[in-house]
PDB file of N, CA and C in Angstrom:
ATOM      1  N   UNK A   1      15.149   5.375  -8.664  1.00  0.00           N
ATOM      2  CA  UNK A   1      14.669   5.086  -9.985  1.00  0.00           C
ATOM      3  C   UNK A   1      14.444   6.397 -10.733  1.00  0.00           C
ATOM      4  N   UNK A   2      14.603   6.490 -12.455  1.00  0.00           N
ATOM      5  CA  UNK A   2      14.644   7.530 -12.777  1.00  0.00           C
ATOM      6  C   UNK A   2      13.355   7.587 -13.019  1.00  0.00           C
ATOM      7  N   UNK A   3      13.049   8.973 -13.948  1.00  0.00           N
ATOM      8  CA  UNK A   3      11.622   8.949 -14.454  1.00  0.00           C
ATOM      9  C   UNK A   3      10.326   8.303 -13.582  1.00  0.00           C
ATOM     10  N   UNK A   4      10.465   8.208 -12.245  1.00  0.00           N
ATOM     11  CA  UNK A   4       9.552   8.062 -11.712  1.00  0.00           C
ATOM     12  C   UNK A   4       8.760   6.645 -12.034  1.00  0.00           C
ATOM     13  N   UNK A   5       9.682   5.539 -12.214  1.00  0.00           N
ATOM     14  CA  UNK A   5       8.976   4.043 -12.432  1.00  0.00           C
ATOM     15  C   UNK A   5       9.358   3.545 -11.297  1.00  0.00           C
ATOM     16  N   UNK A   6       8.329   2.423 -10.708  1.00  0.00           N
ATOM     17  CA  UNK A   6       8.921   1.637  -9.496  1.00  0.00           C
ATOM     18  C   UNK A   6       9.429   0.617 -10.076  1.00  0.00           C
ATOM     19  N   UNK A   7      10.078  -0.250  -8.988  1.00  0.00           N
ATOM     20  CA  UNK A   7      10.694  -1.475  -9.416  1.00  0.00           C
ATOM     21  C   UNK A   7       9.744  -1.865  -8.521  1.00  0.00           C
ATOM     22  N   UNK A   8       9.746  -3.476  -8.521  1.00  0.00           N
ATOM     23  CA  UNK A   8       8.708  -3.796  -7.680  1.00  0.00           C
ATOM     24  C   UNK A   8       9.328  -5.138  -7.598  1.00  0.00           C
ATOM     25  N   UNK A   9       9.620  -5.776  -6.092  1.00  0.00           N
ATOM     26  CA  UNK A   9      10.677  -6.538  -5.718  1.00  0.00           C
ATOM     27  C   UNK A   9       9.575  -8.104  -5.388  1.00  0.00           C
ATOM     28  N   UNK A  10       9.497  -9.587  -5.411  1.00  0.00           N
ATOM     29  CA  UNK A  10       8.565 -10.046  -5.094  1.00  0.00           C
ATOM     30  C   UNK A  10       8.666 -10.407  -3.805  1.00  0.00           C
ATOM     31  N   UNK A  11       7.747 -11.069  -3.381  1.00  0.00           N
ATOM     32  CA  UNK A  11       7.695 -10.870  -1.908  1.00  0.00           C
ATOM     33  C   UNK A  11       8.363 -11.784  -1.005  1.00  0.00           C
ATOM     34  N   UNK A  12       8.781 -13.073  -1.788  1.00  0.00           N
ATOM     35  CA  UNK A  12       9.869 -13.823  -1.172  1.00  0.00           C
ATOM     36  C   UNK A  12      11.147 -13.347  -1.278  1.00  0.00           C
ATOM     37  N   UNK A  13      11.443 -12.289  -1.743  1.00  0.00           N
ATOM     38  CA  UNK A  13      12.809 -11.643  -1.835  1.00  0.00           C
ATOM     39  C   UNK A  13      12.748 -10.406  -0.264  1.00  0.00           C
ATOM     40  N   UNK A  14      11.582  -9.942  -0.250  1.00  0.00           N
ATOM     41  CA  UNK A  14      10.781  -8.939   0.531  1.00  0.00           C
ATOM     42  C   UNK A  14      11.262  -9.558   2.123  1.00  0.00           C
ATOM     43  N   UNK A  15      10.752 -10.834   2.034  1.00  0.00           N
ATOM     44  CA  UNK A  15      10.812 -11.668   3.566  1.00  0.00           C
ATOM     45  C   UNK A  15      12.237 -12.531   3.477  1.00  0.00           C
ATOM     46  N   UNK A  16      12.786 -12.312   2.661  1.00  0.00           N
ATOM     47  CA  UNK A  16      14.080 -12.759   2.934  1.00  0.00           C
ATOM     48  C   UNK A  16      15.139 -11.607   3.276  1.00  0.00           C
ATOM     49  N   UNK A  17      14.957 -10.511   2.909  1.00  0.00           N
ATOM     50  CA  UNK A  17      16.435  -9.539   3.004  1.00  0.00           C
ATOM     51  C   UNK A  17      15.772  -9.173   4.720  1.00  0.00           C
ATOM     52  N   UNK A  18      14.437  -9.112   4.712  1.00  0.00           N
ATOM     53  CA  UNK A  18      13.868  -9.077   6.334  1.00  0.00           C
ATOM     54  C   UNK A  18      14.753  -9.712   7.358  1.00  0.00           C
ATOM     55  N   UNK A  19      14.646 -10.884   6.891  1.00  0.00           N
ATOM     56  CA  UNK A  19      15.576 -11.805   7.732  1.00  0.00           C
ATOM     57  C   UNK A  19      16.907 -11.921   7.772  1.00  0.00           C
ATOM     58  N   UNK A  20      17.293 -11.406   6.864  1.00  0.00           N
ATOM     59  CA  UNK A  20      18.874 -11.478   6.533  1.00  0.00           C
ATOM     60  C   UNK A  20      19.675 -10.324   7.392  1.00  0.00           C
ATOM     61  N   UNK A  21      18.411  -9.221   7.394  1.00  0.00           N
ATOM     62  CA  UNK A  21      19.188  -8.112   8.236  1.00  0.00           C
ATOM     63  C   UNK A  21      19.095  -8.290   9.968  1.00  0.00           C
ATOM     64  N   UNK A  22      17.805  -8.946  10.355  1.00  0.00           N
ATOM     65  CA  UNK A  22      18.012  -9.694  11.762  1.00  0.00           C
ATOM     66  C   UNK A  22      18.909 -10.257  12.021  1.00  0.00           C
ATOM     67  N   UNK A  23      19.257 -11.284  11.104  1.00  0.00           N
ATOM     68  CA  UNK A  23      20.441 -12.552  11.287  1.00  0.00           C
ATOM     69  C   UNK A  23      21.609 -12.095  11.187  1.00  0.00           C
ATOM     70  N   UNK A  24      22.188 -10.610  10.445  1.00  0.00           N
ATOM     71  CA  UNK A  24      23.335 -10.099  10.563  1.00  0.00           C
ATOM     72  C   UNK A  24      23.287  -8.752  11.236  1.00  0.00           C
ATOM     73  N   UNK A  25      22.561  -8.634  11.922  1.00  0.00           N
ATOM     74  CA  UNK A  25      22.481  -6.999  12.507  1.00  0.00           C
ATOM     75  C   UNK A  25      23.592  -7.421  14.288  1.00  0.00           C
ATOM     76  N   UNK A  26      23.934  -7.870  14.301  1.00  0.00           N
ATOM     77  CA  UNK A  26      25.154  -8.775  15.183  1.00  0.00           C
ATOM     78  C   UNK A  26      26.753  -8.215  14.605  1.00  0.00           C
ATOM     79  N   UNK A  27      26.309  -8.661  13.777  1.00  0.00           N
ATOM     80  CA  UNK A  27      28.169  -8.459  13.217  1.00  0.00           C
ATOM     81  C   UNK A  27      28.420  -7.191  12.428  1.00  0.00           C
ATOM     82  N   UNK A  28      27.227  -6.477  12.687  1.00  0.00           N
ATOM     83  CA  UNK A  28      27.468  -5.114  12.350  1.00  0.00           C
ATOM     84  C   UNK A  28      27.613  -4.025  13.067  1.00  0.00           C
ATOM     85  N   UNK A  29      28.119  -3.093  13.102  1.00  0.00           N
ATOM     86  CA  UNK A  29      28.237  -1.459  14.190  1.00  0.00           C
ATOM     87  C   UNK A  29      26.948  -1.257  14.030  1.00  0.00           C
ATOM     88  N   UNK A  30      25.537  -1.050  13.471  1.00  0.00           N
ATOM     89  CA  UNK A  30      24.075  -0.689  13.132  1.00  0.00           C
ATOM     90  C   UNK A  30      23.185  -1.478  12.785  1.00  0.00           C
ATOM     91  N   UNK A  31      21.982  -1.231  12.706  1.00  0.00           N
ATOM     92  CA  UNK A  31      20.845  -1.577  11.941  1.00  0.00           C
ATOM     93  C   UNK A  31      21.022  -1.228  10.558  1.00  0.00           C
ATOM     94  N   UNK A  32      21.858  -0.051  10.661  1.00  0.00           N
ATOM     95  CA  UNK A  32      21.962   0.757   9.185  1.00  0.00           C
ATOM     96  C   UNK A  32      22.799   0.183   8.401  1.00  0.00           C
ATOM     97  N   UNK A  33      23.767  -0.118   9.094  1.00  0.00           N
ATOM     98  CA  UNK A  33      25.230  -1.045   8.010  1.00  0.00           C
ATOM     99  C   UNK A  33      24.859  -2.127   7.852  1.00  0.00           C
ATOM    100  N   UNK A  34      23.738  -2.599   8.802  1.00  0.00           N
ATOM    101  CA  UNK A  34      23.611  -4.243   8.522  1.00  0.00           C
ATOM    102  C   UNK A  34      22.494  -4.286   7.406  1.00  0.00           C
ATOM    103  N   UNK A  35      21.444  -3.418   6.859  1.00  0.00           N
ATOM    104  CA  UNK A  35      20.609  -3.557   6.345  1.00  0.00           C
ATOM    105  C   UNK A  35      21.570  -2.538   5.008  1.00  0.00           C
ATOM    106  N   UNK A  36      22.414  -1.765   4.774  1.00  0.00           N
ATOM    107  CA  UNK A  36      23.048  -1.506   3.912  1.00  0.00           C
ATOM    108  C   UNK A  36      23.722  -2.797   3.086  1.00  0.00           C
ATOM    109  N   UNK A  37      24.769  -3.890   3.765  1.00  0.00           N
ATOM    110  CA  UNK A  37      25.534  -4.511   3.405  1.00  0.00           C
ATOM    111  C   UNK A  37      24.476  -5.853   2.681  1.00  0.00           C
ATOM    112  N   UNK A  38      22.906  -5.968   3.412  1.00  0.00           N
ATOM    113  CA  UNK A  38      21.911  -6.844   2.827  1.00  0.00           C
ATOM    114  C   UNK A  38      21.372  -6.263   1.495  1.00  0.00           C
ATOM    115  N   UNK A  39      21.285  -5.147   1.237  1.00  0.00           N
ATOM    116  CA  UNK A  39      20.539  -4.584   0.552  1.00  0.00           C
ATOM    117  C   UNK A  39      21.517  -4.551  -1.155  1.00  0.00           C
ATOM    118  N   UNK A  40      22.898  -4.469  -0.797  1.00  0.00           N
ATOM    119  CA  UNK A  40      23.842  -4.610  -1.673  1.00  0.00           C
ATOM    120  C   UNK A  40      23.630  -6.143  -2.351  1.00  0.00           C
ATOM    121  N   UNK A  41      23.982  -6.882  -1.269  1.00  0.00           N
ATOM    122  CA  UNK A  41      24.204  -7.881  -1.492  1.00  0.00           C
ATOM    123  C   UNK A  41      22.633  -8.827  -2.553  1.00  0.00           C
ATOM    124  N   UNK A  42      21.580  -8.639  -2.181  1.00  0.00           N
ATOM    125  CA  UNK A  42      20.473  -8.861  -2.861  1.00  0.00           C
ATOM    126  C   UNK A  42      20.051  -7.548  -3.674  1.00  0.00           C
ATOM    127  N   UNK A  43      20.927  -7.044  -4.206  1.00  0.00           N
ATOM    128  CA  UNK A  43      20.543  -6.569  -5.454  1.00  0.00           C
ATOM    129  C   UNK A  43      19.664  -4.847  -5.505  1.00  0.00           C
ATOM    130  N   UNK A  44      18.623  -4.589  -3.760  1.00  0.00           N
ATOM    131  CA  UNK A  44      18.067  -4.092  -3.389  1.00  0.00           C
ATOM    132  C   UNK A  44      18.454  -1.957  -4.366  1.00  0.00           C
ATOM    133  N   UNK A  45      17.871  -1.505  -4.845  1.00  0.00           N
ATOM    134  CA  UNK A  45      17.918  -0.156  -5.340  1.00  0.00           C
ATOM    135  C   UNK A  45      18.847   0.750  -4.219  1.00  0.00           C
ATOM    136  N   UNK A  46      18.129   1.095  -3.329  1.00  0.00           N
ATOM    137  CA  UNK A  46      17.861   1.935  -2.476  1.00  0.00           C
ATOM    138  C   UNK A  46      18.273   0.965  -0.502  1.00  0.00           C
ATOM    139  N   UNK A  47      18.746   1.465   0.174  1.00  0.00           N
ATOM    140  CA  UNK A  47      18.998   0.882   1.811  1.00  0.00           C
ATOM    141  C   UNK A  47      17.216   1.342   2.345  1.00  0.00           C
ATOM    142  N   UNK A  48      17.188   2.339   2.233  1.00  0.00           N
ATOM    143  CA  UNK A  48      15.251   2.835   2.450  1.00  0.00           C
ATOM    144  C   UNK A  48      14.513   1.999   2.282  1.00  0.00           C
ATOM    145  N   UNK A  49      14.917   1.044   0.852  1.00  0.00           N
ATOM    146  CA  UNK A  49      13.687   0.461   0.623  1.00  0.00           C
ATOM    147  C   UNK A  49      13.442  -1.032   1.543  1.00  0.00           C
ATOM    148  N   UNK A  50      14.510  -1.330   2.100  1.00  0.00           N
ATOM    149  CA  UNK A  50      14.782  -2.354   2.796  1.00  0.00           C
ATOM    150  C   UNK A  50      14.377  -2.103   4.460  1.00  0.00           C
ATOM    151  N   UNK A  51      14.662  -0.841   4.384  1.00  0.00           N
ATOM    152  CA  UNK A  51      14.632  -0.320   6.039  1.00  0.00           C
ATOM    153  C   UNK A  51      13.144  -0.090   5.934  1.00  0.00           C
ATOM    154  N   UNK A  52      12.370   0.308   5.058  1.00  0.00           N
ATOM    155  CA  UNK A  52      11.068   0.577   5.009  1.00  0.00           C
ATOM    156  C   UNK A  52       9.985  -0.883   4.783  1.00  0.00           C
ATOM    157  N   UNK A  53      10.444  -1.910   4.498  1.00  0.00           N
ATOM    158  CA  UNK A  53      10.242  -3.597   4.352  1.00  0.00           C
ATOM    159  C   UNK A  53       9.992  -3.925   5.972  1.00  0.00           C
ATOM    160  N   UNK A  54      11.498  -3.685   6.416  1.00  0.00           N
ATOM    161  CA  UNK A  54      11.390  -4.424   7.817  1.00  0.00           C
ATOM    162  C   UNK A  54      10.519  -2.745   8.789  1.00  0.00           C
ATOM    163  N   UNK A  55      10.392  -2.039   8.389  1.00  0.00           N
ATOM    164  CA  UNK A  55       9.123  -1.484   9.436  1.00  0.00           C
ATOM    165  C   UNK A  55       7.900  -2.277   9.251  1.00  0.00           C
ATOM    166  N   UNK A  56       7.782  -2.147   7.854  1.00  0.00           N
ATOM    167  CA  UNK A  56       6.478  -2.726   7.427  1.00  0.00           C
ATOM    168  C   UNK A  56       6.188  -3.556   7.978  1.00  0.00           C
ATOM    169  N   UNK A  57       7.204  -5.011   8.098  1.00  0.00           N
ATOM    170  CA  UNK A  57       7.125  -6.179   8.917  1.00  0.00           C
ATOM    171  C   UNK A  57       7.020  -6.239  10.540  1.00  0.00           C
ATOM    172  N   UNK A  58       7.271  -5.039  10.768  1.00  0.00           N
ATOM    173  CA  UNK A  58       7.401  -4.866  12.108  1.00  0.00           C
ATOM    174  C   UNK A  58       6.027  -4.692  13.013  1.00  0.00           C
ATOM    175  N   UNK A  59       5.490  -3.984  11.940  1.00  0.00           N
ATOM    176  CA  UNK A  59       4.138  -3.546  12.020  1.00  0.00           C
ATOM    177  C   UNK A  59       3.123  -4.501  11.637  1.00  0.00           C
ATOM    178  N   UNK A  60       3.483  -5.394  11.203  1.00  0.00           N
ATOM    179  CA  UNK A  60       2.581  -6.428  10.795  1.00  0.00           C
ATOM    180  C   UNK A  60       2.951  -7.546  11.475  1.00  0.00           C
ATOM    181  N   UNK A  61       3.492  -7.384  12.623  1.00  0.00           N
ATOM    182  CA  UNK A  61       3.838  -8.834  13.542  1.00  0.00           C
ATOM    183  C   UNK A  61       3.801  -8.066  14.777  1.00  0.00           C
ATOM    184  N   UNK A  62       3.038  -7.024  15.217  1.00  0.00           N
ATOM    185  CA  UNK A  62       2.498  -6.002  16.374  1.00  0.00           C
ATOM    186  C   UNK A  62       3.952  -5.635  17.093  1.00  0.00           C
ATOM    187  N   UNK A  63       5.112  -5.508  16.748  1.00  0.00           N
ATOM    188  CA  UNK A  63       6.382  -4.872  17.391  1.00  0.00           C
ATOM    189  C   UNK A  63       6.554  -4.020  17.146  1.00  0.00           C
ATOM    190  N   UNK A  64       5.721  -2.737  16.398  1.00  0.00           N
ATOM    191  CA  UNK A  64       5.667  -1.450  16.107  1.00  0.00           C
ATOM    192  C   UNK A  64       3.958  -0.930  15.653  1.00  0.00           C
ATOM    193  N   UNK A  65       4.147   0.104  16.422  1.00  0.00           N
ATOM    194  CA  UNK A  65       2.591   0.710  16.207  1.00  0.00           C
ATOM    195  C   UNK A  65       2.204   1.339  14.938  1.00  0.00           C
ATOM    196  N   UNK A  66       1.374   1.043  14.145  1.00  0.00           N
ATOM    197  CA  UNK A  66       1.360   1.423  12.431  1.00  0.00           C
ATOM    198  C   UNK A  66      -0.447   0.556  12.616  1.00  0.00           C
ATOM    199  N   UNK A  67      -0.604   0.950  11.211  1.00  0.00           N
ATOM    200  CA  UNK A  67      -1.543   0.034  10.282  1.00  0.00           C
ATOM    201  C   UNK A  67      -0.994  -1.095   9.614  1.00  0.00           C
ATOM    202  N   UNK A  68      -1.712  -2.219   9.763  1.00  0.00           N
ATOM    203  CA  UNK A  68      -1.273  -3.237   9.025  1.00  0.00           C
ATOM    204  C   UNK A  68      -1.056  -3.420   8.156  1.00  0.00           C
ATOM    205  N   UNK A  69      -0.722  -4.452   7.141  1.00  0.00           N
ATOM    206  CA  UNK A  69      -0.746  -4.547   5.021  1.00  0.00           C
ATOM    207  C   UNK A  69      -2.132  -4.948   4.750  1.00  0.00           C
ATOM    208  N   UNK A  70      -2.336  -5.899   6.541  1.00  0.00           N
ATOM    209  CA  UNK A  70      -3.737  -6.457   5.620  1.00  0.00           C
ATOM    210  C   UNK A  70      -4.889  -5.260   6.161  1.00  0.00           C
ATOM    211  N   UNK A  71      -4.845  -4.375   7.098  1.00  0.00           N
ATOM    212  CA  UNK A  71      -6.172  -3.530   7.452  1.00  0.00           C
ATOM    213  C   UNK A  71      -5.772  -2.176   6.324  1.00  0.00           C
ATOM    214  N   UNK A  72      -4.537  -2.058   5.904  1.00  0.00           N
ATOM    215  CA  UNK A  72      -4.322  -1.074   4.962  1.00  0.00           C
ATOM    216  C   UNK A  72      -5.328  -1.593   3.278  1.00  0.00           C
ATOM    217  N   UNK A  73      -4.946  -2.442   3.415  1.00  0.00           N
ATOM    218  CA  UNK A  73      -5.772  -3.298   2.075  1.00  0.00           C
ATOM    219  C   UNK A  73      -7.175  -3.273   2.002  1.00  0.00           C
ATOM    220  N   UNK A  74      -7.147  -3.407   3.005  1.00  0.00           N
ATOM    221  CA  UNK A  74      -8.971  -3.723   3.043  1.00  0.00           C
ATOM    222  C   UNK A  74      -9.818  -1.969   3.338  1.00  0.00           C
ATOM    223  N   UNK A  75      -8.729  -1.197   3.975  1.00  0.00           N
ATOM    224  CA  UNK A  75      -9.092   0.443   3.746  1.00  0.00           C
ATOM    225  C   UNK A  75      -8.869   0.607   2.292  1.00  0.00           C
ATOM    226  N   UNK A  76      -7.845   0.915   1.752  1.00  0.00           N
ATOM    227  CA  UNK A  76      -7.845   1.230   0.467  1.00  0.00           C
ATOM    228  C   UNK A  76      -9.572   0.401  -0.538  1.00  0.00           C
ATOM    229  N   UNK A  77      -9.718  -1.326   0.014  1.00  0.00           N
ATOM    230  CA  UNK A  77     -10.688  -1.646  -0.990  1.00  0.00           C
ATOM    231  C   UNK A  77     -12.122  -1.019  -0.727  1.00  0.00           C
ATOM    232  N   UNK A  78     -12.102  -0.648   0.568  1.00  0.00           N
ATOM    233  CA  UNK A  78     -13.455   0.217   1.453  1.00  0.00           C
ATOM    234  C   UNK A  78     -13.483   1.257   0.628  1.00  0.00           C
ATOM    235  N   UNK A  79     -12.778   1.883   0.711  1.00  0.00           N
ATOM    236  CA  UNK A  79     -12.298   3.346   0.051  1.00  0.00           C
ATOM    237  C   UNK A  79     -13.165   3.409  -1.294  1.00  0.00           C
ATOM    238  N   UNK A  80     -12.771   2.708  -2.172  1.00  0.00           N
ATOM    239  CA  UNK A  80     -13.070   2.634  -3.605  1.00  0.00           C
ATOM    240  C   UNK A  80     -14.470   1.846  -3.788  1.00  0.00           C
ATOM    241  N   UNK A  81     -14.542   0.860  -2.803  1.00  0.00           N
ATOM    242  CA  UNK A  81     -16.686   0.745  -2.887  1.00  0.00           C
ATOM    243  C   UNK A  81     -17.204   1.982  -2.238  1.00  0.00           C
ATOM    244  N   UNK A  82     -16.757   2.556  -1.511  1.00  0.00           N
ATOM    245  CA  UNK A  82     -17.413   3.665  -1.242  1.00  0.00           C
ATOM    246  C   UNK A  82     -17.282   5.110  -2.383  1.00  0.00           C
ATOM    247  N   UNK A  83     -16.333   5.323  -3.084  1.00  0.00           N
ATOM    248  CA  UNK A  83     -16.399   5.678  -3.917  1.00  0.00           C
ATOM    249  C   UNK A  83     -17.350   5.514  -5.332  1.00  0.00           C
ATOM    250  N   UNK A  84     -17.292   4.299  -5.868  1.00  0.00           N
ATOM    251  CA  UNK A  84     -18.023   3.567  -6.571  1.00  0.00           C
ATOM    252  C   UNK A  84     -19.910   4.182  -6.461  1.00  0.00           C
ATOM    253  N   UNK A  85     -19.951   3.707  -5.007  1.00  0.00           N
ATOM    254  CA  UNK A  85     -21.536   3.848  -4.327  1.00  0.00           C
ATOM    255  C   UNK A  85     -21.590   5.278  -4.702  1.00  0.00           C
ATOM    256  N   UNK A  86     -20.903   6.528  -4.629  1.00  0.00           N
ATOM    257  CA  UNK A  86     -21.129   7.394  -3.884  1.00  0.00           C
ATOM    258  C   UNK A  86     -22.220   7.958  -5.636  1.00  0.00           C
ATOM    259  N   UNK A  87     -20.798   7.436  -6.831  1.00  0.00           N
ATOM    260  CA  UNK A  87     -20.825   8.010  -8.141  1.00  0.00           C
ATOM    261  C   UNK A  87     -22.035   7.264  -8.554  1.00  0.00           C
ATOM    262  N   UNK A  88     -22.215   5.883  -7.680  1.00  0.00           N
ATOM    263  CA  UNK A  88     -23.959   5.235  -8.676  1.00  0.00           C
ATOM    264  C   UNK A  88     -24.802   5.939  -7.736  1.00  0.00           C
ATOM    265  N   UNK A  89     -24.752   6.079  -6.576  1.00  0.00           N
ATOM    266  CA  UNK A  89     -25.987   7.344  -6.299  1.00  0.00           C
ATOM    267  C   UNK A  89     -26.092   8.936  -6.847  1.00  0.00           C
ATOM    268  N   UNK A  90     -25.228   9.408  -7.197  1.00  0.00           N
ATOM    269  CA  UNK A  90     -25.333  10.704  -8.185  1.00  0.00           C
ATOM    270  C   UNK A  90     -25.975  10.208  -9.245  1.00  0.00           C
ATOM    271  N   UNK A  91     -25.556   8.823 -10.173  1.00  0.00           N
ATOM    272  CA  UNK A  91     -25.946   8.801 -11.561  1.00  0.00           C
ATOM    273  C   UNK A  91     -27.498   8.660 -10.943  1.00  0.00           C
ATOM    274  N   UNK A  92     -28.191   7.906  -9.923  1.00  0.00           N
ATOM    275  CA  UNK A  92     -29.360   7.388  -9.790  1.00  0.00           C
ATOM    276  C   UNK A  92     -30.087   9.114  -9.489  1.00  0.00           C
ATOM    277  N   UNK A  93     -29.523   9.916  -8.829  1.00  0.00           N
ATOM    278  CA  UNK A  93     -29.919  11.504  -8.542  1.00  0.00           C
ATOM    279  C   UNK A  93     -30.357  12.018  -9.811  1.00  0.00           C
ATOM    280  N   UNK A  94     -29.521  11.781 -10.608  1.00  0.00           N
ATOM    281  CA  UNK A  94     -29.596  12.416 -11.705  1.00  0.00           C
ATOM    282  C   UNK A  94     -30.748  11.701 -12.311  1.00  0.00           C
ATOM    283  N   UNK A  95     -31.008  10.993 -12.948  1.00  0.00           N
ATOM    284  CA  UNK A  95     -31.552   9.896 -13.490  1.00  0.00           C
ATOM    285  C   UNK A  95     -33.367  10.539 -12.894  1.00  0.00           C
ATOM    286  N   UNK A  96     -33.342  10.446 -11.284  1.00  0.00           N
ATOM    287  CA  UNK A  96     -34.563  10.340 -10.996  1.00  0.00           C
ATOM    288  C   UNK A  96     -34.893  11.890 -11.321  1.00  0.00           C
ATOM    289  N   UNK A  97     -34.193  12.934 -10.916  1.00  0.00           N
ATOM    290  CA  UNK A  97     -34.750  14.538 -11.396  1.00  0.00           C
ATOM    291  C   UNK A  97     -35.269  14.599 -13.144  1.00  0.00           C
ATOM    292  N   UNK A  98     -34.463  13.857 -13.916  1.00  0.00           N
ATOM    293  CA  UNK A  98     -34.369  13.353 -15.448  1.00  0.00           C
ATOM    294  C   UNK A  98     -36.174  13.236 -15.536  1.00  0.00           C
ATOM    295  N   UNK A  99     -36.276  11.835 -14.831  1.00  0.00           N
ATOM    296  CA  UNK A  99     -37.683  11.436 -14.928  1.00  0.00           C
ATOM    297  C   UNK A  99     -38.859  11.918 -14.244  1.00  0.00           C
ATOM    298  N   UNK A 100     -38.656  12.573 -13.345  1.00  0.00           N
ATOM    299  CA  UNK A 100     -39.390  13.248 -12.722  1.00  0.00           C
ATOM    300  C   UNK A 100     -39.527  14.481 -13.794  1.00  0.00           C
ATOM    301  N   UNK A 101     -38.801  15.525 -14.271  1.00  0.00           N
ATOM    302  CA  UNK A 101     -39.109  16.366 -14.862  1.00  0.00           C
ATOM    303  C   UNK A 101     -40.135  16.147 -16.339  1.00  0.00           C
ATOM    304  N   UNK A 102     -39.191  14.832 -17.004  1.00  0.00           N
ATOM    305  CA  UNK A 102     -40.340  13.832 -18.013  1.00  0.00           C
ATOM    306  C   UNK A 102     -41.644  14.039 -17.477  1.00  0.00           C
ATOM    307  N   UNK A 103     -42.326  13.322 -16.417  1.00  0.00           N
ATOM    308  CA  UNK A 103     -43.626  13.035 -15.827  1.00  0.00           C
ATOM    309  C   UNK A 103     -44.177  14.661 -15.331  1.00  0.00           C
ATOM    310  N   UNK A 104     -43.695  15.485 -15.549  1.00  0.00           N
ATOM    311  CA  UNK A 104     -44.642  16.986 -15.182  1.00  0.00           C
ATOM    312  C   UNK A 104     -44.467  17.138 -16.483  1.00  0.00           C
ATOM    313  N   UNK A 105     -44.126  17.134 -17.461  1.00  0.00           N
ATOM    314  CA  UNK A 105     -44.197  17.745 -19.050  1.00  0.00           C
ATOM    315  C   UNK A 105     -45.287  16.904 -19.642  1.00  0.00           C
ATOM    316  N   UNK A 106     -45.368  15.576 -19.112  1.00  0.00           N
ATOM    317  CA  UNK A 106     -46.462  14.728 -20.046  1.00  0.00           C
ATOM    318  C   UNK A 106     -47.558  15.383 -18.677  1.00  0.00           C
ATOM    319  N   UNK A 107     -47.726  15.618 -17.992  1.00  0.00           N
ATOM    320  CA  UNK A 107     -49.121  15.872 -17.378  1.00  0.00           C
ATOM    321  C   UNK A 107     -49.346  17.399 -17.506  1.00  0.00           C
ATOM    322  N   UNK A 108     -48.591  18.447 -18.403  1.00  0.00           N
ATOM    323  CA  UNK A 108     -48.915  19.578 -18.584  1.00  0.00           C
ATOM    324  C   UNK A 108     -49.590  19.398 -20.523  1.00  0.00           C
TER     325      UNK A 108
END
C-alpha cells in the first residue's frame, strides 16, 4: 500500500483464504505457491499478508507458540487502563500539592 494506509480485509474473507490455502497446499510444490495462487485469486494485496493470517491462526488454535488475538487484546486493553490510571493519579498529585499549598497560605 502506498502512502502508508492499510487496507483492512473482513474477517470472513480472513478465515476463508485460511482455509483455502490448507485445502490447496496439496496440489502445490509449497506453502508458498499455495498461499500465493490463494492470495491472487481472493483479491489479497500482498502473499505476507495471507502467510501472516494463517500464523496468526495458527497461534490461536495452539499449533504454534505466539500470543493469542484474544490475550493480545485484552494486553493492549490492560495497557491503556493502566495508562489512563497512571495520568488520573498525576492529575490527583497535582491537584493535592495545589491544595495543600492553598491551606498553608490561608493559615499564614
Amino acid at each position: 500500500m502506498s502512502s502508508g494506509t492499510s487496507k483492512r480485509y473482513p474477517p470472513e474473507l480472513r478465515e476463508r483464504a485460511v482455509r483455502m490455502v490448507a485445502e490447496i497446499r496439496p496440489e502445490h510444490s509449497s506453502q508458498w505457491a499455495a498461499i500465493e495462487s490463494v492470495a491472487a485469486k481472493l483479491g489479497i494485496g500482498a502473499a505476507q499478508t495471507l502467510h501472516n493470517w494463517i500464523r496468526k491462526a495458527q497461534v490461536d488454535s495452539g499449533q504454534r507458540a505466539g500470543v493469542t488475538t484474544d490475550a493480545a487484546d485484552e494486553l493492549r486493553k490492560l495497557r491503556a487502563e493502566n495508562r489512563e490510571l497512571k495520568r488520573a493519579n498525576e492529575i490527583l498529585k497535582s491537584a493535592s500539592t495545589f491544595f495543600a499549598a492553598e491551606l498553608d497560605r490561608q493559615r499564614k
